[in-house]
Protein backbone atom coordinates (compact mmCIF):
# COMPACT_ATOMS: atom_id res chain seq x y z
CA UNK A 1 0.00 0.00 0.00
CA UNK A 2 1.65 3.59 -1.42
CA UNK A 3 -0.05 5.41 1.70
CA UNK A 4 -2.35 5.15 4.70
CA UNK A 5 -5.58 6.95 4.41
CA UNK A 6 -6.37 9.25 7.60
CA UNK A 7 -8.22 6.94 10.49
CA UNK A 8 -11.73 7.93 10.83
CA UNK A 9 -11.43 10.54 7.72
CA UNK A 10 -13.46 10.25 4.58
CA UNK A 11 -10.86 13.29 3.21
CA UNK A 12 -7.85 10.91 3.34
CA UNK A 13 -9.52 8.33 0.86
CA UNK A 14 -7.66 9.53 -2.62
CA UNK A 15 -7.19 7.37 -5.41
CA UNK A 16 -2.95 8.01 -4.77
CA UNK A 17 -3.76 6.79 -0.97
CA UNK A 18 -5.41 3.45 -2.52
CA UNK A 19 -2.88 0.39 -3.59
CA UNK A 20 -2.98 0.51 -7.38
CA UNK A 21 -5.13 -2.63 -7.53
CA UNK A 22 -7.96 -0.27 -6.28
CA UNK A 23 -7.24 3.10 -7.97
CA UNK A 24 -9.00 2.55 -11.20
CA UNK A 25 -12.06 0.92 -9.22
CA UNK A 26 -12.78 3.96 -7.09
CA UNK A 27 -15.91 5.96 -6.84
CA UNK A 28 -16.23 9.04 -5.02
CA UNK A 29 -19.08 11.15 -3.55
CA UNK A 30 -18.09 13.65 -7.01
CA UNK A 31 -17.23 11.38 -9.44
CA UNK A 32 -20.48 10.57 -12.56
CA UNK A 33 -20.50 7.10 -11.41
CA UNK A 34 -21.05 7.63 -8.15
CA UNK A 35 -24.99 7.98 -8.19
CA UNK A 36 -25.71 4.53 -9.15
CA UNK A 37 -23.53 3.05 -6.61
CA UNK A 38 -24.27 4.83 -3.51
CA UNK A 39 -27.96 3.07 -2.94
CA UNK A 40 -28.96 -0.26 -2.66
CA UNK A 41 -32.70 -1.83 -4.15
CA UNK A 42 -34.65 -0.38 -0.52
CA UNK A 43 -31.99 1.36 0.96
CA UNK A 44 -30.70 4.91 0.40
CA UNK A 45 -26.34 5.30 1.38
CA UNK A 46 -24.12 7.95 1.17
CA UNK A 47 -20.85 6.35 1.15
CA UNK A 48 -17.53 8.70 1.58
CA UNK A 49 -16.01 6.17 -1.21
CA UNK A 50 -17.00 2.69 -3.14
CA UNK A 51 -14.37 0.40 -3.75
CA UNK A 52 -15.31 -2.83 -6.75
CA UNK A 53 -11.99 -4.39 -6.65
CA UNK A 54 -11.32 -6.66 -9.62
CA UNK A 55 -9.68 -9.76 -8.19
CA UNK A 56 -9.59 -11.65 -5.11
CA UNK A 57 -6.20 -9.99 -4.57
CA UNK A 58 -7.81 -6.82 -4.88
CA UNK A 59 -10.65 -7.81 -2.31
CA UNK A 60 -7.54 -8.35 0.43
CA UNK A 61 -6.25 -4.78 -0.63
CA UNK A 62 -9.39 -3.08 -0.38
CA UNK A 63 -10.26 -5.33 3.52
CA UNK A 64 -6.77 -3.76 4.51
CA UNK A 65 -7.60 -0.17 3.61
CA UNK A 66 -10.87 -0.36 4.66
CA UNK A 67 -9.95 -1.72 8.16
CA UNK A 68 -6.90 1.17 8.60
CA UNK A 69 -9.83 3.79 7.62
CA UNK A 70 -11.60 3.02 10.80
CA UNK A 71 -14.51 3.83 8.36
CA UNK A 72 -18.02 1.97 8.73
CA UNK A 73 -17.45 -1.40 5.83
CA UNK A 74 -20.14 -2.38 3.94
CA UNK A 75 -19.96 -5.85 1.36
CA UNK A 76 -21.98 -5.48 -1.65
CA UNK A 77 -22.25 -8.62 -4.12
CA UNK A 78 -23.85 -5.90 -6.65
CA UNK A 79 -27.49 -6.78 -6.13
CA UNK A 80 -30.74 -5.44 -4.66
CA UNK A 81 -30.19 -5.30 -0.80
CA UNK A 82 -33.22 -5.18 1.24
CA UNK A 83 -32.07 -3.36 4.71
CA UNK A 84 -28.87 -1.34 4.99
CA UNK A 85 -26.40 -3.68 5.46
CA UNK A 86 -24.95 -3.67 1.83
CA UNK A 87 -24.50 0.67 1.59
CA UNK A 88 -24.04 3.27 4.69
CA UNK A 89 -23.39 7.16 5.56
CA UNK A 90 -20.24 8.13 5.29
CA UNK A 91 -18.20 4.73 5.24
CA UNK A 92 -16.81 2.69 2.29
CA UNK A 93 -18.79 0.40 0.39
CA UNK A 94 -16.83 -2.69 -0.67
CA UNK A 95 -18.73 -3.48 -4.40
CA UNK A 96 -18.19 -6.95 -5.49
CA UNK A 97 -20.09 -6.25 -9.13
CA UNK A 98 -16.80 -6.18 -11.23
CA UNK A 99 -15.91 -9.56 -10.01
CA UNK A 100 -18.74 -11.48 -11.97
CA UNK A 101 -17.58 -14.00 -14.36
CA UNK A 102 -19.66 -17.35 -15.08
CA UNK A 103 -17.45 -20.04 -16.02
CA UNK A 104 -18.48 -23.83 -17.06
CA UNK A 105 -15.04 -25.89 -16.88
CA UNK A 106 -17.02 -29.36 -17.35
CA UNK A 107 -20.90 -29.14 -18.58
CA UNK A 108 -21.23 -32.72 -17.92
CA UNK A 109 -20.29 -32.62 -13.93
CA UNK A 110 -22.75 -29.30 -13.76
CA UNK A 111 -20.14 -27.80 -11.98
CA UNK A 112 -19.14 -24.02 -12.65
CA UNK A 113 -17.53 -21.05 -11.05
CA UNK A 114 -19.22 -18.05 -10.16
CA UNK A 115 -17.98 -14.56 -9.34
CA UNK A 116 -19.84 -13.76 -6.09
CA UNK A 117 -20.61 -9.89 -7.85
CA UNK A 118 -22.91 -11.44 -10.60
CA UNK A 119 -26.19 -11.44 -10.64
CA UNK A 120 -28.71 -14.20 -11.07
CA UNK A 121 -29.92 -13.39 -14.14
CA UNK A 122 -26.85 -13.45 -16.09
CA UNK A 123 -25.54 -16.57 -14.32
CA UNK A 124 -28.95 -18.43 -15.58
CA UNK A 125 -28.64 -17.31 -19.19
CA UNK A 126 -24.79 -18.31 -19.32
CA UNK A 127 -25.86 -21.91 -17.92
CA UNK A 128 -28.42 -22.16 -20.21
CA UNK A 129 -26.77 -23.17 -23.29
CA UNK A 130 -25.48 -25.55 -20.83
CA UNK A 131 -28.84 -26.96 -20.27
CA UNK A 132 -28.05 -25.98 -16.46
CA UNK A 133 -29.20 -23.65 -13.80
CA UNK A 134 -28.81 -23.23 -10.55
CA UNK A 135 -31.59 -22.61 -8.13
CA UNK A 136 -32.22 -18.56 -7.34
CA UNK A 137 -34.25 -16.13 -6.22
CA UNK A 138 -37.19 -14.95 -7.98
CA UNK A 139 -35.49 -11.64 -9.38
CA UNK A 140 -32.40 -11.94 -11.52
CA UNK A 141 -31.30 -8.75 -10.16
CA UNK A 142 -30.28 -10.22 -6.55
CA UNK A 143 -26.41 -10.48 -6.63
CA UNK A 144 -25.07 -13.95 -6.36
CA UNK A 145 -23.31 -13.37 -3.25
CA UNK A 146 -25.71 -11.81 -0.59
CA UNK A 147 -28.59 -15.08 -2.07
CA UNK A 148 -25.74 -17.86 -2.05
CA UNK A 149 -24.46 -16.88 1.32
CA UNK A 150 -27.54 -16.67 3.22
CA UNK A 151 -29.75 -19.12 1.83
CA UNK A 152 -31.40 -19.10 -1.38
CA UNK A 153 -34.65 -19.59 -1.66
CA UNK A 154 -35.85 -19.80 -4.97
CA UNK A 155 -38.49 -20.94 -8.03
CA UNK A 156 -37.26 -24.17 -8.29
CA UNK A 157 -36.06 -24.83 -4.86
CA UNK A 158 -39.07 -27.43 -3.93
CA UNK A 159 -37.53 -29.51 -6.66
CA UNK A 160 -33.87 -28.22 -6.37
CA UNK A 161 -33.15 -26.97 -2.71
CA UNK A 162 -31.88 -23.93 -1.68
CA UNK A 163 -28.61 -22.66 -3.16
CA UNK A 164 -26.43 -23.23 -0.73
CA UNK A 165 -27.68 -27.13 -1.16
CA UNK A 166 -25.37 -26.54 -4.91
CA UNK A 167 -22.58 -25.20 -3.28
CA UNK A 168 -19.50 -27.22 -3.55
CA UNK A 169 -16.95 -24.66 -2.58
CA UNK A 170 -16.22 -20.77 -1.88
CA UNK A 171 -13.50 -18.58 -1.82
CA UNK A 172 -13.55 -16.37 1.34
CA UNK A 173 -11.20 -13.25 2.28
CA UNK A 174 -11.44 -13.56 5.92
CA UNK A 175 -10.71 -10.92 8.97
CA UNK A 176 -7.55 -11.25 9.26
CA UNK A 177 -6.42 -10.49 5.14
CA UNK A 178 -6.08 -14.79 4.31
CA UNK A 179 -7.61 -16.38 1.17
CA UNK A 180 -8.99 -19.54 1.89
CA UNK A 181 -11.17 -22.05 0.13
CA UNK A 182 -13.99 -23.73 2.45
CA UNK A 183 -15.33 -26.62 1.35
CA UNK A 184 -16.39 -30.42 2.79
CA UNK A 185 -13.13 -30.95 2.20
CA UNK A 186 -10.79 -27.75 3.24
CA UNK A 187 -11.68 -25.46 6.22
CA UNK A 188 -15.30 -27.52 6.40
CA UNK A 189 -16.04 -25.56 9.64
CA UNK A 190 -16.06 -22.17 7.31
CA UNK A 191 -17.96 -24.24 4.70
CA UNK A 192 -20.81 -24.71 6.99
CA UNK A 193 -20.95 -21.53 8.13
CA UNK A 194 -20.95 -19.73 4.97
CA UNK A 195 -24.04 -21.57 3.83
CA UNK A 196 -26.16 -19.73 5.78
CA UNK A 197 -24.42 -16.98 7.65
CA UNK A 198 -21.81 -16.14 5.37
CA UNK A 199 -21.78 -12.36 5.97
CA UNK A 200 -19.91 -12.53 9.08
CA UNK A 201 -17.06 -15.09 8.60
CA UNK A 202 -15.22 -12.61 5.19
CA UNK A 203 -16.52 -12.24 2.15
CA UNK A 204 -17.14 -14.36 -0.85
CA UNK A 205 -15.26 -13.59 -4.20
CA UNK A 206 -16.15 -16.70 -6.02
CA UNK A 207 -18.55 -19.71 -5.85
CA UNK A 208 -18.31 -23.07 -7.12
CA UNK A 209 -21.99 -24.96 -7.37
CA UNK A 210 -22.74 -28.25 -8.50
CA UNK A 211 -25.90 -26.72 -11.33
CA UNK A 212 -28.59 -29.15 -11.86
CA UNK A 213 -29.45 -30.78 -15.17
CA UNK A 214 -33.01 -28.04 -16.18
CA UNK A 215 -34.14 -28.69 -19.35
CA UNK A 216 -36.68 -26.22 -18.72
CA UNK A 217 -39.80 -24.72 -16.98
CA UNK A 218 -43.41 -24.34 -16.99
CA UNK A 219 -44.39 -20.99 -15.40
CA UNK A 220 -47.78 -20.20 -14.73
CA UNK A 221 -48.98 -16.65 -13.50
CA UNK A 222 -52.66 -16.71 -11.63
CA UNK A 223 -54.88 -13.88 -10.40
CA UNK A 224 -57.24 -14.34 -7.89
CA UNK A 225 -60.31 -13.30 -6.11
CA UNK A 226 -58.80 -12.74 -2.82
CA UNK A 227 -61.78 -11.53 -1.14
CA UNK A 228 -61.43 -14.28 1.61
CA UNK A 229 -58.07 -13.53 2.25
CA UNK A 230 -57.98 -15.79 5.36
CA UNK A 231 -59.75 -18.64 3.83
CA UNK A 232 -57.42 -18.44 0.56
CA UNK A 233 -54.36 -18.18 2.62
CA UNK A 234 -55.04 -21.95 4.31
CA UNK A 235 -55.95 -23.29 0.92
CA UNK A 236 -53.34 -21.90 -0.28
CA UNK A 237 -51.27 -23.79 2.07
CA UNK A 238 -52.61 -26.74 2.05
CA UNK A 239 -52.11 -26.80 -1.82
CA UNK A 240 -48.61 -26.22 -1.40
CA UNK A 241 -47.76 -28.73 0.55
CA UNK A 242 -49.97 -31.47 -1.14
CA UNK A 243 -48.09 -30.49 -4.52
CA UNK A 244 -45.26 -32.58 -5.81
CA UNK A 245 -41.96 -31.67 -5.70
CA UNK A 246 -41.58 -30.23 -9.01
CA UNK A 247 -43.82 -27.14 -8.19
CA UNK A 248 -42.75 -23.96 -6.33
CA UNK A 249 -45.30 -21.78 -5.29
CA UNK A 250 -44.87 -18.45 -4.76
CA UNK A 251 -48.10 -15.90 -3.51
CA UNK A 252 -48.05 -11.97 -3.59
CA UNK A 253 -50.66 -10.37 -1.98
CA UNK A 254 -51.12 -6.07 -2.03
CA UNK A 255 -52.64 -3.82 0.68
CA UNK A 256 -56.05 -1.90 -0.84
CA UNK A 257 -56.94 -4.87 -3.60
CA UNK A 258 -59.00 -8.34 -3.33
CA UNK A 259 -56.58 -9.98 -5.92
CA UNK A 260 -53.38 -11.59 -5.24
CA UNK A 261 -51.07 -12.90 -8.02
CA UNK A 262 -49.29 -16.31 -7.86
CA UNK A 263 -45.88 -17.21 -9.76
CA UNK A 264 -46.26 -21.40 -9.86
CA UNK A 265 -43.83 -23.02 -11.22
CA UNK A 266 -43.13 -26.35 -12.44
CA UNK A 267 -39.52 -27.85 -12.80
CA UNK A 268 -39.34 -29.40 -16.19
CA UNK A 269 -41.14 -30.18 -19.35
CA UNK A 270 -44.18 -32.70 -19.01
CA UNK A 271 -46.70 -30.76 -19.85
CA UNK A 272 -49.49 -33.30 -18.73
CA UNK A 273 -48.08 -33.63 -15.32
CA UNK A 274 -47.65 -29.73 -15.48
CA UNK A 275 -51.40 -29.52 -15.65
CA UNK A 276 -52.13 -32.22 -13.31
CA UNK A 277 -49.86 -30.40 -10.55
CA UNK A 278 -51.46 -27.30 -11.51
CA UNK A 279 -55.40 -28.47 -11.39
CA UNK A 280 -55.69 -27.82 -7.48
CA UNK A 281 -54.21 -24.15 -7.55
CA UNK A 282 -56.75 -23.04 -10.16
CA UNK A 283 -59.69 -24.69 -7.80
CA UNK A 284 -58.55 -21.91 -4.78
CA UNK A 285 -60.60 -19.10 -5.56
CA UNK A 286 -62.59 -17.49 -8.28
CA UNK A 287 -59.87 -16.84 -11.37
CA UNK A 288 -59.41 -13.08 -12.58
CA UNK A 289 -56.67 -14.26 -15.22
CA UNK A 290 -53.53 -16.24 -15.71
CA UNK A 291 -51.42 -17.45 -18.39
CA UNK A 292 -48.96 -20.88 -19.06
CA UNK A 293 -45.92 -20.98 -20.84
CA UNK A 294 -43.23 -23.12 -21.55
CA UNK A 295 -39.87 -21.65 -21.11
CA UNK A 296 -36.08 -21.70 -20.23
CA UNK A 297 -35.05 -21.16 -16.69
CA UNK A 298 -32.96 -18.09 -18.00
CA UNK A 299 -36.44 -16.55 -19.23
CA UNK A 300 -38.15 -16.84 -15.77
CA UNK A 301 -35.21 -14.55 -13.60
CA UNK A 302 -33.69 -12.21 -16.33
CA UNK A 303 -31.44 -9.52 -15.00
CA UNK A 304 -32.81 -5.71 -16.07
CA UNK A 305 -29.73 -4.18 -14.99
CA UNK A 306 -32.07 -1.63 -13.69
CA UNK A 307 -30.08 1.17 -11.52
CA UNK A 308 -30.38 0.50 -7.08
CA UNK A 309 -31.92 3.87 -6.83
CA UNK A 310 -33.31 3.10 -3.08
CA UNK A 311 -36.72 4.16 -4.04
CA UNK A 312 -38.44 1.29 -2.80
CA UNK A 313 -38.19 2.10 1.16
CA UNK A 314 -40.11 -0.55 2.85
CA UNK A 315 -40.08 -1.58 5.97
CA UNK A 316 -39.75 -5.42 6.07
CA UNK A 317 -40.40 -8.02 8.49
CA UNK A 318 -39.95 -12.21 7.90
CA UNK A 319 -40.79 -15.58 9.30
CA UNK A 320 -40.88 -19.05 8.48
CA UNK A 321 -44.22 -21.46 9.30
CA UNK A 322 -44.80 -25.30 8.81
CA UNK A 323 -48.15 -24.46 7.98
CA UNK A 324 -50.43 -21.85 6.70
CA UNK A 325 -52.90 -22.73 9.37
CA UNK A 326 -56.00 -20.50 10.85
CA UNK A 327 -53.43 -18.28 13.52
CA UNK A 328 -51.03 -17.58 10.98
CA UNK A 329 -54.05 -16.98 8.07
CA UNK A 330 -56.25 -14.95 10.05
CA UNK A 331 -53.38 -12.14 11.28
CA UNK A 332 -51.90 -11.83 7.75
CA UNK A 333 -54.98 -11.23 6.29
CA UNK A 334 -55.87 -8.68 8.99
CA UNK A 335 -52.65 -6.62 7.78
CA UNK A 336 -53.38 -6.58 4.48
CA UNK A 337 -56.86 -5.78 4.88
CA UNK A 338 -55.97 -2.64 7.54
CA UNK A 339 -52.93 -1.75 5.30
CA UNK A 340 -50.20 -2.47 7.89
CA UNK A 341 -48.95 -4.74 4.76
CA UNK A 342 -48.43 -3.02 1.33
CA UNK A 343 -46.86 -5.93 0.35
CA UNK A 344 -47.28 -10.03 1.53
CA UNK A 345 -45.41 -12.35 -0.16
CA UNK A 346 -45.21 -16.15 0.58
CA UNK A 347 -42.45 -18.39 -1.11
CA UNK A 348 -42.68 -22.43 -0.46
CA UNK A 349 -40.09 -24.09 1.06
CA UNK A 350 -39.83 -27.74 1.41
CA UNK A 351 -39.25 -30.41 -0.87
CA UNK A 352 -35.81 -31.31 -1.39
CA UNK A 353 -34.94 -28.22 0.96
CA UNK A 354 -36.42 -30.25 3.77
CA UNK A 355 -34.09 -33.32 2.82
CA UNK A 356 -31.12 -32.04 4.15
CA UNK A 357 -30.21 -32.60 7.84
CA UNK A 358 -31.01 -29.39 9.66
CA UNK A 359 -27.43 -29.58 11.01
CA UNK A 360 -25.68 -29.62 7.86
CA UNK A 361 -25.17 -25.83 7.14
CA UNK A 362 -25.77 -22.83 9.15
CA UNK A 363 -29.13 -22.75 7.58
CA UNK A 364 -30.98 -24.77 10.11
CA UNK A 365 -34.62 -24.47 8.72
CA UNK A 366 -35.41 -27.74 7.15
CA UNK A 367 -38.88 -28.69 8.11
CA UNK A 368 -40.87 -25.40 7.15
CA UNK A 369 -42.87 -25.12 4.31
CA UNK A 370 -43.54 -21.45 3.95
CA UNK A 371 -41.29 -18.10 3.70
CA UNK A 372 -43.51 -15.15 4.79
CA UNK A 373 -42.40 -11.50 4.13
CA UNK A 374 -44.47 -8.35 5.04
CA UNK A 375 -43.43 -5.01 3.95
CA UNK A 376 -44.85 -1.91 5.58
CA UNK A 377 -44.51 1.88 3.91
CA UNK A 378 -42.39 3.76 6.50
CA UNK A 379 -45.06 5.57 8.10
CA UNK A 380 -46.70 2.55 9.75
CA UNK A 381 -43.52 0.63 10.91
CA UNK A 382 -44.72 0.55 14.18
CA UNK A 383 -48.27 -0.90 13.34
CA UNK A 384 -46.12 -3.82 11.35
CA UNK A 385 -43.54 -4.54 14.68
CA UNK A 386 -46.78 -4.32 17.28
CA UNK A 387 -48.94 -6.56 14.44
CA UNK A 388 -45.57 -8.76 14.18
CA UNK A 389 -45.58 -9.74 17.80
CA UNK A 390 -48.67 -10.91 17.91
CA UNK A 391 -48.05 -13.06 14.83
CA UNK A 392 -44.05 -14.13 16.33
CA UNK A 393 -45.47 -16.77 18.69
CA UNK A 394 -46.93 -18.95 15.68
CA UNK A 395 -44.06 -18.61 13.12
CA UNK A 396 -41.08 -21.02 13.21
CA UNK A 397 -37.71 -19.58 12.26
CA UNK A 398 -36.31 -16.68 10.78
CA UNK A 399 -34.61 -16.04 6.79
CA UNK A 400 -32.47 -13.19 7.43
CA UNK A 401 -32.36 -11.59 3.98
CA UNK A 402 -35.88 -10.14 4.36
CA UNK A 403 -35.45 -8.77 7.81
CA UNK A 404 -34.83 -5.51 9.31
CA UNK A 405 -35.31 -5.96 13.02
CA UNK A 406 -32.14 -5.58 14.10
CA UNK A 407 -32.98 -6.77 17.64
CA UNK A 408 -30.67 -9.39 18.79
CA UNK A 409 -33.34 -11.19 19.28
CA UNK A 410 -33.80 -12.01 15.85
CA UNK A 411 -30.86 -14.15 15.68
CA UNK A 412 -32.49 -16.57 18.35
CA UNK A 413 -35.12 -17.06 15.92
CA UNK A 414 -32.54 -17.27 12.79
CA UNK A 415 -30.59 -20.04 14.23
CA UNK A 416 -31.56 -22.79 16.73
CA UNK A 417 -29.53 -22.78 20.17
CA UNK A 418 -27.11 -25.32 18.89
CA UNK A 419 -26.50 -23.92 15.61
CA UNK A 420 -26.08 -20.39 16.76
CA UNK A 421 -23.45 -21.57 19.89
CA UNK A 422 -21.52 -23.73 16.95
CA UNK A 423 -21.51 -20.42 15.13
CA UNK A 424 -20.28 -18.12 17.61
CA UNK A 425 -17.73 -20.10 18.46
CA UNK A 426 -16.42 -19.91 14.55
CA UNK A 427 -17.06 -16.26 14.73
CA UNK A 428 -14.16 -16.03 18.03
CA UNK A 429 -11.86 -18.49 15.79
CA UNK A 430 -12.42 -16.37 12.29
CA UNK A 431 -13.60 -12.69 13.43
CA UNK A 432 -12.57 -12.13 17.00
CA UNK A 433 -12.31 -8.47 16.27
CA UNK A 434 -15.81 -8.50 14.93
CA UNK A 435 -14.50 -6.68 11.85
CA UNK A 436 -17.90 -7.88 9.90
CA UNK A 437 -20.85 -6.31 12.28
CA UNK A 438 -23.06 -4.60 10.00
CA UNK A 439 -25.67 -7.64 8.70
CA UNK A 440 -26.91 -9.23 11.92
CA UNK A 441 -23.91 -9.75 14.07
CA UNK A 442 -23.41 -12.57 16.28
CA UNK A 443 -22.54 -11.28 19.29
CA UNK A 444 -23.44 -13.24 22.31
């Protein structure tokens, strides 16, 4: 390193103060490029300076500078962000977009090598010619690292699993400036803890995954007559779990309307099974539209590309349930109906998610079938957290991406007591320093 910023002092962060590995990657506060940077998807930051180091190398420079700044950190993969973890006031945003190459060594193994700045979207269409994918979120904008280091849940996961149940190996920069790959094989204690609370062991510059053989999907879009919103919700469930493996469910309902729009989808080609799977959802409710279509996995989660512009300023709260039963029906549809939820989205779990041993990764949750998010405009936050409590004592589990409490409490509900002792005891071994503290730390 040419120079040493000044500790605590956004003024000392100059492109001749950087290592050269970081000069040409710098944005600052009055540089053009800055604006498109600063924000995440929900959040709005005003970094003193964004770093998007090239390499791994450059990831090591960029963890040394940062920690001499005495600056707030912040780890970006380069997608969405739903709380503030990934952008801040004042601090340096570490940008991992630049680092985002898809590579397929050997088609016929499935596995490939992802940058941990990509986004899902681009990783499906590069697998596609492949005739592989990898199971993602249900946005191709969502960076690859932030999904594949917290869990994954995705479109195909029912037939698939999470993402983290495709991860073979990761590169991670840890606290203390070393490179080191964690996998079943090679540091296996980091390996489990990066599948599912990877943002506080380093960060993740590239990915291996084993990518499942996907010829392609049917997706199916359905409106409904949500007028019985409690009602719909426990048929909805109870659909969901009766389905076969090969469908994913995923439910969006909106504060102010009586129709709710489901993304169904079914993992592969058989068009006659397709429609048998199908056949119950379209029995839930009176029909306001929908359409079928055959497609590539690549065509379901494109990436837009579309600028972070933090416009979208929700507040957001998130459980897991085994079942969609009357106590959990009955208070979601209350906040929709009073407005408490602009937004309620349900994504099924289960399936092959559930097959894995809950003690396998850091991601403990493998006997829930439902991922419930709530977002709230700003101005009745505290109607969702007092509504939220009432709902806590029938949900099961926690998936930290959609969550903004920041309560410590939260991390009870995250991991079980085992999994969360077994993972601050990594923490002391990897980050005793707590150097990574900004997305749901695990202090004790």
């Amino acid at each position: 390193m040419s120079s040493a910023p000044l500790r605590g002092m956004a003024g000392g962060i100059t492109r001749s103060s950087l290592p050269s590995s970081l000069r040409e990657g710098l944005v600052l506060p009055s540089d053009l490029g800055y604006g498109p940077l600063r924000h995440t998807y929900s959040y709005r930051g005003s970094p003193a300076a964004v770093l998007r180091p090239r390499t791994t190398g450059a990831v090591v420079d960029a963890l040394s500078y940062a920690t001499a700044s005495a600056l707030p950190l912040s780890v970006r993969s380069g997608g969405h962000g739903i709380s503030s973890a990934s952008t801040n006031d004042g601090g340096i945003v570490l940008d991992l977009s630049a680092i985002n190459t898809v590579n397929v060594p050997d088609p016929g193994t499935g596995r490939v090598r992802i940058g941990a700045g990509a986004r899902w979207g681009d990783v499906a269409q590069a697998l596609s010619p492949f005739g592989l994918a990898v199971s993602s979120g249900d946005s191709g904008d969502v960076g690859v690292g932030g999904l594949a280091t917290a869990g994954g849940i995705g479109l195909m996961g029912r037939k698939h699993g999470l993402t983290i149940d495709s991860m073979a190996a990761a590169t991670v920069v840890t606290a203390d400036g070393a490179v080191r790959t964690a996998s079943a094989a090679e540091n296996p204690d980091l390996f489990w803890a990066v599948r599912g609370a990877g943002a506080n062991f380093g960060i993740v510059t590239e990915f291996e995954f084993t990518a499942a053989k996907v010829p392609g999907v049917i997706s199916t879009t359905v409106q409904y007559d949500t007028s019985d919103t409690a009602g719909f919700l426990q048929r909805w469930g109870d659909a969901v779990e009766a389905a076969p493996r090969e469908i994913t469910a995923f439910l969006y309902l909106f504060a102010g309307s009586t129709a709710g729009m489901a993304s169904i989808v079914y993992a592969g080609l058989d068009a006659d099974a397709a429609r048998r799977a199908l056949a119950p959802f379209l029995a839930l409710a009176p029909l306001l539209g929908g359409q079928s279509q055959a497609m590539r996995y690549a065509q379901l989660v494109t990436a837009t590309g579309a600028p972070h512009t933090g416009a979208v300023s929700l507040q957001t709260r998130s459980g897991l349930a085994v079942h969609l039963d009357a106590p959990i029906a009955v208070r979601l549809a209350g906040m929709v109906a009073s407005g408490t939820a602009a937004t309620l989205q349900i994504r099924a779990v289960g399936g092959r998610i559930n097959d894995v041993d809950a003690g396998a990764t850091a991601y403990a949750h493998r006997h829930q079938n439902f991922s419930i998010f709530v977002g709230a405009d700003p101005a009745r936050r505290g109607d969702l957290w007092r509504e939220w409590e009432e709902l806590h004592p029938h949900l099961d589990g926690l998936y930290l991406s959609f969550e903004m409490d920041k309560d410590p409490r939260r991390l009870a509900d995250a991991f079980p007591t085992a999994t969360l002792a077994r993972l601050r005891d990594l923490k002391a071994a990897y980050d005793p320093a707590g150097l990574f503290n900004t997305n749901f730390p695990l202090r004790a």
